[in-house]
C-alpha atoms as a PDB file:
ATOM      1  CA  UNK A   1       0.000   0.000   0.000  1.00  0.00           C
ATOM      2  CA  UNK A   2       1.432   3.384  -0.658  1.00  0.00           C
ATOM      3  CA  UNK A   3       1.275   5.620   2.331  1.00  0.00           C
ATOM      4  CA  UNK A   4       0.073   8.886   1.191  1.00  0.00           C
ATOM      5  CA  UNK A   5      -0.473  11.715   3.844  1.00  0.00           C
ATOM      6  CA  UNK A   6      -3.734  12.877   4.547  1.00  0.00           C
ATOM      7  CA  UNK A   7      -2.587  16.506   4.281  1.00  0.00           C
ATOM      8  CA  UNK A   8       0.594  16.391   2.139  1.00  0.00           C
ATOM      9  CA  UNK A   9       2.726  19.691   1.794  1.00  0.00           C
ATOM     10  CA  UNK A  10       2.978  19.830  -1.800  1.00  0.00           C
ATOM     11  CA  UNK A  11       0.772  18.166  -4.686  1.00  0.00           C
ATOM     12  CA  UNK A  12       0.815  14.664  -4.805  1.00  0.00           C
ATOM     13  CA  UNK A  13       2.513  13.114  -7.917  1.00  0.00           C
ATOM     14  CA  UNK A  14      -0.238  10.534  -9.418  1.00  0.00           C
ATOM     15  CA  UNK A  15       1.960   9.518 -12.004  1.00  0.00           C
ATOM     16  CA  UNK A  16       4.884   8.323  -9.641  1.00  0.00           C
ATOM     17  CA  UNK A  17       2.079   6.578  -7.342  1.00  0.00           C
ATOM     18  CA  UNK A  18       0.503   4.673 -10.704  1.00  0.00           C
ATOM     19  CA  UNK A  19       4.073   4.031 -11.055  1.00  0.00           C
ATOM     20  CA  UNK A  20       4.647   2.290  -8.027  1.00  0.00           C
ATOM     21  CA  UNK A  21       1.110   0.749  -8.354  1.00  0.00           C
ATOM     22  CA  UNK A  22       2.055  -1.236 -11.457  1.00  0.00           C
ATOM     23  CA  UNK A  23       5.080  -2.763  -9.554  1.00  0.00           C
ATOM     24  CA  UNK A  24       3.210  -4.474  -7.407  1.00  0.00           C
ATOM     25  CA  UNK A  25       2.212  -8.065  -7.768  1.00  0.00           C
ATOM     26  CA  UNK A  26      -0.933  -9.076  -9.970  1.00  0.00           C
ATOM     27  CA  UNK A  27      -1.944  -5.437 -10.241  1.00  0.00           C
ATOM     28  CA  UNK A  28      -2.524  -5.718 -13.733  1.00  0.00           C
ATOM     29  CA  UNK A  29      -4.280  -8.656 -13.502  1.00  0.00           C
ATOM     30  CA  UNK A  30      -6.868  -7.245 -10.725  1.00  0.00           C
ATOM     31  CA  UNK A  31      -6.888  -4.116 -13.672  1.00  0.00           C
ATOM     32  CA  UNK A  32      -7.442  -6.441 -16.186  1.00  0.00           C
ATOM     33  CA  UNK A  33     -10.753  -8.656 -14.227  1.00  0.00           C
ATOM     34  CA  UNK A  34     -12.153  -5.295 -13.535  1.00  0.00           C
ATOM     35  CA  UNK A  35     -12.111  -4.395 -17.246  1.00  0.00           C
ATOM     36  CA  UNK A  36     -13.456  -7.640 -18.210  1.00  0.00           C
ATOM     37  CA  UNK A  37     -16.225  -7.792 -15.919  1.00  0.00           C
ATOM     38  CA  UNK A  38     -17.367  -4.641 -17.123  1.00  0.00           C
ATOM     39  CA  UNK A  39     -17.462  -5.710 -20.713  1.00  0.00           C
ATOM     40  CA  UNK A  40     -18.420  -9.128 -19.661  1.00  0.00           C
ATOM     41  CA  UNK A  41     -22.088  -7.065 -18.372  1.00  0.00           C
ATOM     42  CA  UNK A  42     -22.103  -4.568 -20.851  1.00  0.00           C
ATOM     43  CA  UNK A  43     -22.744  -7.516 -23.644  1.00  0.00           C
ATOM     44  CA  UNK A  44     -24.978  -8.712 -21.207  1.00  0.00           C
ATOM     45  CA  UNK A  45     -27.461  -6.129 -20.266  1.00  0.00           C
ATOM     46  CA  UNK A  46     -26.142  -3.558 -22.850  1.00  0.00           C
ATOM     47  CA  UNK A  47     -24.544   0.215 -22.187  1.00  0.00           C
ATOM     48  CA  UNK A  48     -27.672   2.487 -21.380  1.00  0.00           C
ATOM     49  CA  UNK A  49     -28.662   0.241 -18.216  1.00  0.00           C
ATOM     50  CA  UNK A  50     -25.473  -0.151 -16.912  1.00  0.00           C
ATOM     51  CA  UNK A  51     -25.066   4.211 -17.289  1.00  0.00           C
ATOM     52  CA  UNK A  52     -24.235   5.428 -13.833  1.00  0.00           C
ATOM     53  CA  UNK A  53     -24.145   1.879 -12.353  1.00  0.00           C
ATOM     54  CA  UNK A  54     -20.696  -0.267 -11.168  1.00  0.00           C
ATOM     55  CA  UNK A  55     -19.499  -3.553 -11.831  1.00  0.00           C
ATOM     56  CA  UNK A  56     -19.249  -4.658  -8.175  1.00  0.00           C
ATOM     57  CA  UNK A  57     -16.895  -7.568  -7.015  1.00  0.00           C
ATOM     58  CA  UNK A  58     -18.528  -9.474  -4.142  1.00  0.00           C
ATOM     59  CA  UNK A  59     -15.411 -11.028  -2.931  1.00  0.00           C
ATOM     60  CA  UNK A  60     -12.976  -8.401  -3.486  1.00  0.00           C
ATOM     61  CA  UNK A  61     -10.564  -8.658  -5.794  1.00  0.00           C
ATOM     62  CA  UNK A  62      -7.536  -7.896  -3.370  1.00  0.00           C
ATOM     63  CA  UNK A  63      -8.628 -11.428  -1.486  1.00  0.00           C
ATOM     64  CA  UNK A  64      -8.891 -13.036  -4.511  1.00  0.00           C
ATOM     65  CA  UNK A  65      -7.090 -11.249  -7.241  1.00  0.00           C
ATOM     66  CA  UNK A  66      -8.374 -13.958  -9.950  1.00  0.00           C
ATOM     67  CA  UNK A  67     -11.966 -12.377  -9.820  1.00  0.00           C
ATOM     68  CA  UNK A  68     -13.729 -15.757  -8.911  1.00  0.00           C
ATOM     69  CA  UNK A  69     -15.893 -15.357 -12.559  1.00  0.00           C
ATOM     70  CA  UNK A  70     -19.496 -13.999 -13.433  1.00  0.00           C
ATOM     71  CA  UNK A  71     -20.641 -15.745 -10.063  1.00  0.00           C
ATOM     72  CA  UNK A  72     -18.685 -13.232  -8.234  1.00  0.00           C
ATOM     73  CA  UNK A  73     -20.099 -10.051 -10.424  1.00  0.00           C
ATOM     74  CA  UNK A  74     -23.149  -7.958  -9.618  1.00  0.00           C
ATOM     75  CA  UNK A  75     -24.418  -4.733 -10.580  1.00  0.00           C
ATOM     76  CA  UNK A  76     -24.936  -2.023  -8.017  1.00  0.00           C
ATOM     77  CA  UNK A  77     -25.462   1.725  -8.123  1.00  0.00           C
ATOM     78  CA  UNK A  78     -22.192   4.108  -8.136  1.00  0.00           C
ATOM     79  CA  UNK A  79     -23.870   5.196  -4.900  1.00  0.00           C
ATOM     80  CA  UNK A  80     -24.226   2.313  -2.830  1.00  0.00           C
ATOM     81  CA  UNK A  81     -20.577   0.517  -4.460  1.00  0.00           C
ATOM     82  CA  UNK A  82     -18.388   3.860  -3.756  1.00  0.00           C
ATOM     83  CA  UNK A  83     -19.986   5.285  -0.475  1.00  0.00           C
ATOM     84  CA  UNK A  84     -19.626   2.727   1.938  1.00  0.00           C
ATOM     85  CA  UNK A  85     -17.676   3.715   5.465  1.00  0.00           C
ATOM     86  CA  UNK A  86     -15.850   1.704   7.605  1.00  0.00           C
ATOM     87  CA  UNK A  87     -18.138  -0.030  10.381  1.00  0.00           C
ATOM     88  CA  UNK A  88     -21.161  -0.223   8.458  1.00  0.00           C
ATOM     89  CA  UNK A  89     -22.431  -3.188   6.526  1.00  0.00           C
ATOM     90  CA  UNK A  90     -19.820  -4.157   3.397  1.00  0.00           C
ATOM     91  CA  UNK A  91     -16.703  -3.043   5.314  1.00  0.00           C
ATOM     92  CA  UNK A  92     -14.257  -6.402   5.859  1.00  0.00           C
END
């Protein structure tokens, strides 16, 4: 994990971090299931009703960086997939 200060002194360099990102182990490859689930459900349900909805993982994909397959896909809203707080329901 990259440890990024919650109130850094200067701008942070994103390009460096994506850098460092890439390095790691599998990191592509959890890039890679994200990008295929997504076009995995687009073919399925088709572009306009997946607009302002996510591809959600229900096993994360940091557990289980293969992606565990269209059992382990659902679709949620951006809302409920990218709002979430630690100690309520969905945290692990």
């Amino acid at each position: 994990m990259i440890m990024v200060s919650k109130n850094p002194p200067e701008k942070r360099n994103y390009k460096h971090e994506y850098e460092l990102w890439k390095k790691r182990p599998h990191a592509m490859d959890i890039q890679y299931e994200h990008v295929k689930a997504r076009r995995a459900m687009v073919k399925e349900y088709g572009k306009e009703f997946l607009h302002g909805k996510d591809i959600d993982h229900i096993v994360p994909t940091r557990d289980d960086w293969r992606g565990g397959g269209r059992s382990n896909w659902r679709v949620s809203s951006e809302r409920a997939n990218r709002n979430w707080r630690k100690g309520q329901k969905g945290y692990d």
